[in-house]
C-alpha atoms as a PDB file:
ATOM      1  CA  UNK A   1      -8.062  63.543  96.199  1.00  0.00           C
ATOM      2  CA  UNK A   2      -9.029  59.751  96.458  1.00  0.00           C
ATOM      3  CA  UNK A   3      -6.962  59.012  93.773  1.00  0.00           C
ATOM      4  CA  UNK A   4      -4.048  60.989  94.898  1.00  0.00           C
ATOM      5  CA  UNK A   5      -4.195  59.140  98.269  1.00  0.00           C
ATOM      6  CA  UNK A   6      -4.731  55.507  96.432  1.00  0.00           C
ATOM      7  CA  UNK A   7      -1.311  56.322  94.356  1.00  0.00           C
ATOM      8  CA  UNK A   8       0.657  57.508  97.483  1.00  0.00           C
ATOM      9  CA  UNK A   9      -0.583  54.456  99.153  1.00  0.00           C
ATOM     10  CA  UNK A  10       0.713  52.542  97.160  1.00  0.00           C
ATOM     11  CA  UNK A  11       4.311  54.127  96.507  1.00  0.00           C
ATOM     12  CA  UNK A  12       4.470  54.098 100.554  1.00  0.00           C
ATOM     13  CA  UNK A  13       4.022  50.147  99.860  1.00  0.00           C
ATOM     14  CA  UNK A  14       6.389  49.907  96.933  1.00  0.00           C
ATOM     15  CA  UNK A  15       9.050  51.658  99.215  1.00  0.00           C
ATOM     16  CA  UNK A  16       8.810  49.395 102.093  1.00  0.00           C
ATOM     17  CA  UNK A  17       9.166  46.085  99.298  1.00  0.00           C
ATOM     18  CA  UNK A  18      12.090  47.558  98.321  1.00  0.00           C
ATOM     19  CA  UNK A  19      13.274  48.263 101.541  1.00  0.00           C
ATOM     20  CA  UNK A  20      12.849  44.546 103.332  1.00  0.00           C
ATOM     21  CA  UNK A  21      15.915  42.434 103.734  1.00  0.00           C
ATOM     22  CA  UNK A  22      15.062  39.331 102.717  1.00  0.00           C
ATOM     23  CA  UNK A  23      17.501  37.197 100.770  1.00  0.00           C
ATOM     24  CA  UNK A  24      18.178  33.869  99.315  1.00  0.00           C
ATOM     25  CA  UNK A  25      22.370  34.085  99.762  1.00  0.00           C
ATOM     26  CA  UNK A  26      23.902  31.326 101.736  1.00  0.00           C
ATOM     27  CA  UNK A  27      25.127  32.036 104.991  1.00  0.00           C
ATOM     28  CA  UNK A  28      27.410  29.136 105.148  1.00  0.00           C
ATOM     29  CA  UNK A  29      30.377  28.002 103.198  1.00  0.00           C
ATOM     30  CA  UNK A  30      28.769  24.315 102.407  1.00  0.00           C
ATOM     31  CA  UNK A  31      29.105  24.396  98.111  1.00  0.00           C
ATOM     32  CA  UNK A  32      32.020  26.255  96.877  1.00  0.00           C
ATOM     33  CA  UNK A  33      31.960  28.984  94.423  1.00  0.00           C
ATOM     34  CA  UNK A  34      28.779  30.276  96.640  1.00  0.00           C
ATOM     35  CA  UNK A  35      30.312  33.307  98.958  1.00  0.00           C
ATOM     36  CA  UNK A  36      27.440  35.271 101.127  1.00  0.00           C
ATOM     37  CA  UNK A  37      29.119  32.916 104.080  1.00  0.00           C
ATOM     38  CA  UNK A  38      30.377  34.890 107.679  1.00  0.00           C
ATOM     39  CA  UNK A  39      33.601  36.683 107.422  1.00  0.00           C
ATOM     40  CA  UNK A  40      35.995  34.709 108.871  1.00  0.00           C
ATOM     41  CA  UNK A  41      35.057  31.797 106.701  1.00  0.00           C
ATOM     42  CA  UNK A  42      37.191  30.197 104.345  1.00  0.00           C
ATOM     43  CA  UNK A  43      36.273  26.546 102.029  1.00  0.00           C
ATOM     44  CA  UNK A  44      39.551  23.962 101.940  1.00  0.00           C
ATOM     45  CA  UNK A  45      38.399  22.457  98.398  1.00  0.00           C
ATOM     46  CA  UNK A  46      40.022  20.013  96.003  1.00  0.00           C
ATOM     47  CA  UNK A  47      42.982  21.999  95.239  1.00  0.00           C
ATOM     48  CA  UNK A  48      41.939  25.369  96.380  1.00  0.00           C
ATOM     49  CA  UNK A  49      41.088  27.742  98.951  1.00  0.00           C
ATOM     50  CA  UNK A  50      37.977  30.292  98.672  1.00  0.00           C
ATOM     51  CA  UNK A  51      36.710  32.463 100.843  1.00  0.00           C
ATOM     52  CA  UNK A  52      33.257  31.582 102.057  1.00  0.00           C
ATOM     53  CA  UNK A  53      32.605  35.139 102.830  1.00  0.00           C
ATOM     54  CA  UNK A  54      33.076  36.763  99.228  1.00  0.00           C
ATOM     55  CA  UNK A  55      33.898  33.982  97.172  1.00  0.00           C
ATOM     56  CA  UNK A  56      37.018  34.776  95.837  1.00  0.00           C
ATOM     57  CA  UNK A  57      39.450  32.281  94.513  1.00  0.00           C
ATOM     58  CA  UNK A  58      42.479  32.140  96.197  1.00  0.00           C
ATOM     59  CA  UNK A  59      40.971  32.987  99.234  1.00  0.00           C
ATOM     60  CA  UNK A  60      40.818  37.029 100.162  1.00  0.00           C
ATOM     61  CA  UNK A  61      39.682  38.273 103.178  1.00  0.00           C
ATOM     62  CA  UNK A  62      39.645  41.209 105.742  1.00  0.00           C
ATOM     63  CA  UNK A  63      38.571  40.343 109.263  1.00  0.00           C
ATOM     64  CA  UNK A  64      39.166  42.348 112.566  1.00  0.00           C
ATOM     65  CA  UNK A  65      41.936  42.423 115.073  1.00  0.00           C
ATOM     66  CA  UNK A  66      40.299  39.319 117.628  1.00  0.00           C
ATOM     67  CA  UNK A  67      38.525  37.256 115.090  1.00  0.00           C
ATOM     68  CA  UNK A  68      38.778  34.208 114.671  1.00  0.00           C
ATOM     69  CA  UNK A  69      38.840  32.284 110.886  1.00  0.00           C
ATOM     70  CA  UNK A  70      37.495  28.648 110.201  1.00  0.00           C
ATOM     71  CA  UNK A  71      38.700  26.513 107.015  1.00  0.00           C
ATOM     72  CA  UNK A  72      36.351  24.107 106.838  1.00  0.00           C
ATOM     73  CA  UNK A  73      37.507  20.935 104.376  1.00  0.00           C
ATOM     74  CA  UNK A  74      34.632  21.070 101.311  1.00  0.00           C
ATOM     75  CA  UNK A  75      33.779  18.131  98.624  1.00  0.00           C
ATOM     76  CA  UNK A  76      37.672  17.139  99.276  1.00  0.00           C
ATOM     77  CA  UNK A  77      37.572  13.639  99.119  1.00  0.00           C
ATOM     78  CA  UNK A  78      39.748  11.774 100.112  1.00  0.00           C
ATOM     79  CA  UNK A  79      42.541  14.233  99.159  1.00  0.00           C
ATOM     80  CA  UNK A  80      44.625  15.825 102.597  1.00  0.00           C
ATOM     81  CA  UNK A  81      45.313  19.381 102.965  1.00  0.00           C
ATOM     82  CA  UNK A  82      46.407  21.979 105.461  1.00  0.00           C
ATOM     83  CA  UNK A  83      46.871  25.733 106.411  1.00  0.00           C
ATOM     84  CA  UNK A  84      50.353  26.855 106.554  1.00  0.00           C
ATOM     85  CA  UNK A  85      51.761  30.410 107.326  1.00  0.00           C
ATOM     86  CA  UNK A  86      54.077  31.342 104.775  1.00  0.00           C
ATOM     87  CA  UNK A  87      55.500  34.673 105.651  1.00  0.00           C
ATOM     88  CA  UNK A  88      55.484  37.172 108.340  1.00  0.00           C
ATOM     89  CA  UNK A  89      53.524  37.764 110.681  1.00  0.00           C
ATOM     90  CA  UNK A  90      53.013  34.346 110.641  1.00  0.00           C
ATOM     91  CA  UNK A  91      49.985  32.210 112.384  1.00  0.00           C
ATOM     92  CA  UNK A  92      50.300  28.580 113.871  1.00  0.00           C
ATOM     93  CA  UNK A  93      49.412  26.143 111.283  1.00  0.00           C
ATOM     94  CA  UNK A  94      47.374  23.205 110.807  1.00  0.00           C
ATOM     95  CA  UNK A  95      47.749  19.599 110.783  1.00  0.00           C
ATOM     96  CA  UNK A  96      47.636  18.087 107.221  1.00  0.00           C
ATOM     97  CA  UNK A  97      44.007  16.594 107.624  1.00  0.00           C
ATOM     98  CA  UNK A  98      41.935  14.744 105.186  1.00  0.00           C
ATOM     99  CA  UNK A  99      37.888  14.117 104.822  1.00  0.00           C
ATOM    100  CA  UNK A 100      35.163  16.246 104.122  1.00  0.00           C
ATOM    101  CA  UNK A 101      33.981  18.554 107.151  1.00  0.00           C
ATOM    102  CA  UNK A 102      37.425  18.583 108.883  1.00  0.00           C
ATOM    103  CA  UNK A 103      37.862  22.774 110.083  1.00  0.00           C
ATOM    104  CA  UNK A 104      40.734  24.285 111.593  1.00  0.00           C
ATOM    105  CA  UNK A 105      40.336  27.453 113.421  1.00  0.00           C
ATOM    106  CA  UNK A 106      42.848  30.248 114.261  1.00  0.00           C
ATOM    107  CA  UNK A 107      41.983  33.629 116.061  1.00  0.00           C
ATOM    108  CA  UNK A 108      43.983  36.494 114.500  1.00  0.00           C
ATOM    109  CA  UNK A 109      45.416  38.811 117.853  1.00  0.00           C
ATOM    110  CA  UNK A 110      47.580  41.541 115.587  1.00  0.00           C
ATOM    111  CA  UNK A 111      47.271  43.724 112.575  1.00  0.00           C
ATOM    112  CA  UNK A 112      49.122  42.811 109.616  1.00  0.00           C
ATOM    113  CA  UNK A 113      48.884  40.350 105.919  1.00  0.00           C
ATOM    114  CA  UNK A 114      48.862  36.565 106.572  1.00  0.00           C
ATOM    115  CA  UNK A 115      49.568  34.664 103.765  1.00  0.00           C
ATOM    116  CA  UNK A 116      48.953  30.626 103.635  1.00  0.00           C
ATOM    117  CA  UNK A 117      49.252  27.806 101.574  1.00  0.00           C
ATOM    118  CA  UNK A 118      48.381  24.036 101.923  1.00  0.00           C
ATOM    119  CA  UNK A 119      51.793  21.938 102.731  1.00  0.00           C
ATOM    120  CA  UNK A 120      50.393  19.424 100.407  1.00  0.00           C
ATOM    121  CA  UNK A 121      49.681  21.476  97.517  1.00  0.00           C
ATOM    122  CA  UNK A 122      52.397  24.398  97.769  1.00  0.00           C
ATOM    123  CA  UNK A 123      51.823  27.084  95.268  1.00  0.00           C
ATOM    124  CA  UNK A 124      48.988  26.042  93.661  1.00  0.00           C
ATOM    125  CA  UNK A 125      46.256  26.478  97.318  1.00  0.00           C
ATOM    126  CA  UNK A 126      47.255  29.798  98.553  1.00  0.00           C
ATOM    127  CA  UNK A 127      45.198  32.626 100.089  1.00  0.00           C
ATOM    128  CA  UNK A 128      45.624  35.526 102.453  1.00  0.00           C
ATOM    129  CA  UNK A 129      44.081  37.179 105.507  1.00  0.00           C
ATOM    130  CA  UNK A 130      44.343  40.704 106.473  1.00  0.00           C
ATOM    131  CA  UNK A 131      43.671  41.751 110.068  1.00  0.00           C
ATOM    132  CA  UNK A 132      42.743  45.239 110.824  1.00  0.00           C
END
């Protein structure tokens, strides 16, 4: 019996181990290539735009109707960039801005597929939100 209770014990312990949430994923978009970041979070990097939610590259992400998004300018330089809406629905875009830690927010009001570019860059820094 004493051993049964000295092996439960310590499956009851092994569970609980398993079961904590402790993690060692950033929870801000401050190196690219990272992800783990909030949704809603997007890196402006030297020539590219990731998302500093899941890390994809061009930037992919899914937020809800009423949030907002934040590109935040990332190991940039002194190279400019910007957010602009290149189809419909379309958001208000950015200035063309240049320096590490510059952000530009926008809060997404309707449903629908935003996709963006950087005026600078054209084709080659594009990414896309999707509102639900």
């Amino acid at each position: 019996m004493r051993i049964s209770r000295t092996w439960l014990l310590a499956a009851l312990a092994g569970a609980a181990v398993g079961c904590s949430s402790s993690s060692n994923t950033p929870t801000s978009p401050t190196s690219p290539g990272t992800g783990g970041g909030p949704v809603g979070s997007v890196i402006v990097g030297d020539i590219f735009f990731q998302s500093g939610h899941n890390g994809t590259k061009p930037a992919q992400d899914t937020v809800a109707v009423g949030q907002m998004v934040t590109w935040t300018w990332t190991n940039t330089g002194s190279t400019s960039h910007s957010v602009l809406s290149t189809s419909s629905p379309s958001f208000t875009s950015s200035d063309i801005l240049t320096g590490n830690g510059q952000t530009y927010t926008f809060t997404f009001t309707q449903p629908g597929t935003y996709h963006y570019s950087c005026a600078v860059h054209g084709s080659l820094m594009t990414g896309v939100v999707v509102v639900q």
